[in-house]
Protein backbone atom coordinates (compact mmCIF):
# COMPACT_ATOMS: atom_id res chain seq x y z
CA UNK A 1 -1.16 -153.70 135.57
CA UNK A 2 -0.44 -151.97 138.70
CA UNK A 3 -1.47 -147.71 139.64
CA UNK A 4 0.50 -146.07 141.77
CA UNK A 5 -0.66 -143.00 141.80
CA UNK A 6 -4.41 -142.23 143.18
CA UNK A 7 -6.89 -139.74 142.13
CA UNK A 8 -9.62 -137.50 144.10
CA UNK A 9 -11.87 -138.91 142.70
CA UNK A 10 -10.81 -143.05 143.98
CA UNK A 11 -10.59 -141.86 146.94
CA UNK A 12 -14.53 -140.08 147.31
CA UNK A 13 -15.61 -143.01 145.31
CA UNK A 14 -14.54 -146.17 148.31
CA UNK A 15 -15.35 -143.40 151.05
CA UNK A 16 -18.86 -142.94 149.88
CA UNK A 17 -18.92 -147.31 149.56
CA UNK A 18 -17.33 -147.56 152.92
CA UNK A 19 -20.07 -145.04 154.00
CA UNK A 20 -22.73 -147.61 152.68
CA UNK A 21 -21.52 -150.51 154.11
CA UNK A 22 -20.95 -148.95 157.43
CA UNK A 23 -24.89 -147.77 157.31
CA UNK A 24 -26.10 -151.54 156.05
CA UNK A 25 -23.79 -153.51 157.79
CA UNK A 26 -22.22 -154.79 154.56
CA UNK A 27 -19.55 -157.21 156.34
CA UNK A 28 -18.66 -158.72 152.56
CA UNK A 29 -17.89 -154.77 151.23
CA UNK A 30 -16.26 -153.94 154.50
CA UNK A 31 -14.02 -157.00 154.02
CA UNK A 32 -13.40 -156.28 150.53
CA UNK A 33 -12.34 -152.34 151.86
CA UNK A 34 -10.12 -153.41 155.08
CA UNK A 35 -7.06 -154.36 154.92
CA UNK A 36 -6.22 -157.55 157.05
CA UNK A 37 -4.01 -155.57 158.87
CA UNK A 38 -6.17 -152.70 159.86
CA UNK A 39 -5.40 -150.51 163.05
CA UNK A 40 -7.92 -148.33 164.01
CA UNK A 41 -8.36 -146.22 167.79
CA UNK A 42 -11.84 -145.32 168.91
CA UNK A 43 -12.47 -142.64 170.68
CA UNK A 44 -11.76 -144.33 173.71
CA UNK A 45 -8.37 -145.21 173.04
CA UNK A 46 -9.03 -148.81 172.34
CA UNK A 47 -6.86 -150.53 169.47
CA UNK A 48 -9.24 -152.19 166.84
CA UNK A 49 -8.39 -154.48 164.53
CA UNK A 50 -10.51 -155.55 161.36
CA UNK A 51 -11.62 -158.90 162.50
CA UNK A 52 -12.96 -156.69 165.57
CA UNK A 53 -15.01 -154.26 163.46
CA UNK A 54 -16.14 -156.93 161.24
CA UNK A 55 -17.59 -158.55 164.49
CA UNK A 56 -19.04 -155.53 165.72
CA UNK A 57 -21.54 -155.63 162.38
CA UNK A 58 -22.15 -159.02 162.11
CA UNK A 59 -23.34 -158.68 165.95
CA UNK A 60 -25.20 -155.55 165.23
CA UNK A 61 -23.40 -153.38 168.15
CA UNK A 62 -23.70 -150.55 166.56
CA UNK A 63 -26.76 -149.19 164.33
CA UNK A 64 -26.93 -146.68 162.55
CA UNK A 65 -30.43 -144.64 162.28
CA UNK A 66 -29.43 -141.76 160.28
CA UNK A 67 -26.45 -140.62 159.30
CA UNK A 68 -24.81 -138.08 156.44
CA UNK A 69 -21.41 -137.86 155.51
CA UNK A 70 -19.04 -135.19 154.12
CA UNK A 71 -14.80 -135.61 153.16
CA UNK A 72 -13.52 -132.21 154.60
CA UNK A 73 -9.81 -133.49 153.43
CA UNK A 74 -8.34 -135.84 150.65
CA UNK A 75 -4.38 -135.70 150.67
CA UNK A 76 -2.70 -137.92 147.63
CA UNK A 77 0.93 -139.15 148.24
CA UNK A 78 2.01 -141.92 146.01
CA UNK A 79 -0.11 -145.13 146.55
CA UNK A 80 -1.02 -144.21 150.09
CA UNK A 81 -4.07 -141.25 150.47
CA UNK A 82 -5.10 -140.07 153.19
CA UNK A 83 -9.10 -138.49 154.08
CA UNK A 84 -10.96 -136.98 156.48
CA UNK A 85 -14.11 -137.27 157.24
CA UNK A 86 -17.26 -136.10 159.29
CA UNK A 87 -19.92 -138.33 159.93
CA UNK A 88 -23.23 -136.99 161.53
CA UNK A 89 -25.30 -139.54 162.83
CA UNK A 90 -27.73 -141.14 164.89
CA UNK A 91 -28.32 -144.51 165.90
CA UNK A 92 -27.17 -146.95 168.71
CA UNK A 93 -24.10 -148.26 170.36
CA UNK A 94 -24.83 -151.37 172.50
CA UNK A 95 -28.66 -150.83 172.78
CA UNK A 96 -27.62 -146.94 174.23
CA UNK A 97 -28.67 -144.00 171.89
CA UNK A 98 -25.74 -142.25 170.36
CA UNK A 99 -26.39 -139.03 168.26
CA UNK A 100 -23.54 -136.57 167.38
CA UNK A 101 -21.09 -135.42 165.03
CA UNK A 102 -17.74 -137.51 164.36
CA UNK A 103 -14.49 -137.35 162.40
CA UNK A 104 -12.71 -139.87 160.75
CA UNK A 105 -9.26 -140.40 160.03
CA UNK A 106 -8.36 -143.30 157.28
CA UNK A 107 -5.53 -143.91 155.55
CA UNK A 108 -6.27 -146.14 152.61
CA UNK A 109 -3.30 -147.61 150.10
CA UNK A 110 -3.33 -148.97 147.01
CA UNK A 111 -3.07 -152.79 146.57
CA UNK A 112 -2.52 -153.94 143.14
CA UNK A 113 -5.92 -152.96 141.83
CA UNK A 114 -8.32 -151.87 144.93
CA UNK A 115 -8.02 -149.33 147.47
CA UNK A 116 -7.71 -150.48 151.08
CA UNK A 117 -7.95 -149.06 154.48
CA UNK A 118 -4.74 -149.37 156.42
CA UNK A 119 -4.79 -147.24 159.66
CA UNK A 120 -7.91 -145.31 161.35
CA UNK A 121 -9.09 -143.41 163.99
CA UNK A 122 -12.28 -141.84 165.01
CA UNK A 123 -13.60 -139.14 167.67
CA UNK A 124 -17.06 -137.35 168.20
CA UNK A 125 -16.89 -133.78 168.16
CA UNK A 126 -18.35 -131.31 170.67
């Protein structure tokens, strides 16, 4: 049976997994959450694509220490939703520390029965 329409509540529930895998390095959950077709742009303008973040856990570039989480936005339209989030966190990027305070931009659609991750993009804040 397919949903169309998405709730609130779907939409906290995969961020807060996403979240998790992100801190672990789950690559099987972050597969499961990405679509195959991801686009994402860092904060450095760089296109990234899913296979690229996948290989960017399994290679350990980035660690995260410590890190919290909060959605400031959820907006519902359709089958597509759309969230933002900041991320405080510490940890390292490429062996370099990296502390600070980023938001997230995700778009995540419905696909038959699961949520997916379409289109991204990520800053840190001042």
């Amino acid at each position: 049976m397919k949903r169309a329409q998405i709730s609130k509540e779907e939409i906290v529930e995969v961020e807060n997994k996403l979240f998790s895998a992100q801190l672990t390095s789950n690559v099987a959950i972050l597969e499961e959450l990405l679509h195959d077709d991801l686009i994402a742009v860092a904060p450095t303008g760089q296109v990234i694509t899913k296979e690229m973040d996948l290989n960017s856990h399994r290679a350990k570039t980035v660690v995260i220490e410590e890190a919290s989480t909060a959605i400031d936005e959820i907006k519902i339209v359709g089958d597509t939703a759309i969230s933002i989030v900041t991320m405080t966190a510490k940890g390292k990027m490429e062996g370099s520390p990296l502390a600070g305070k980023f938001r997230y931009f995700r778009v995540w659609k419905r696909f038959d029965d699961s949520l997916k991750v379409i289109g991204a993009s990520f800053m840190q804040l001042p």
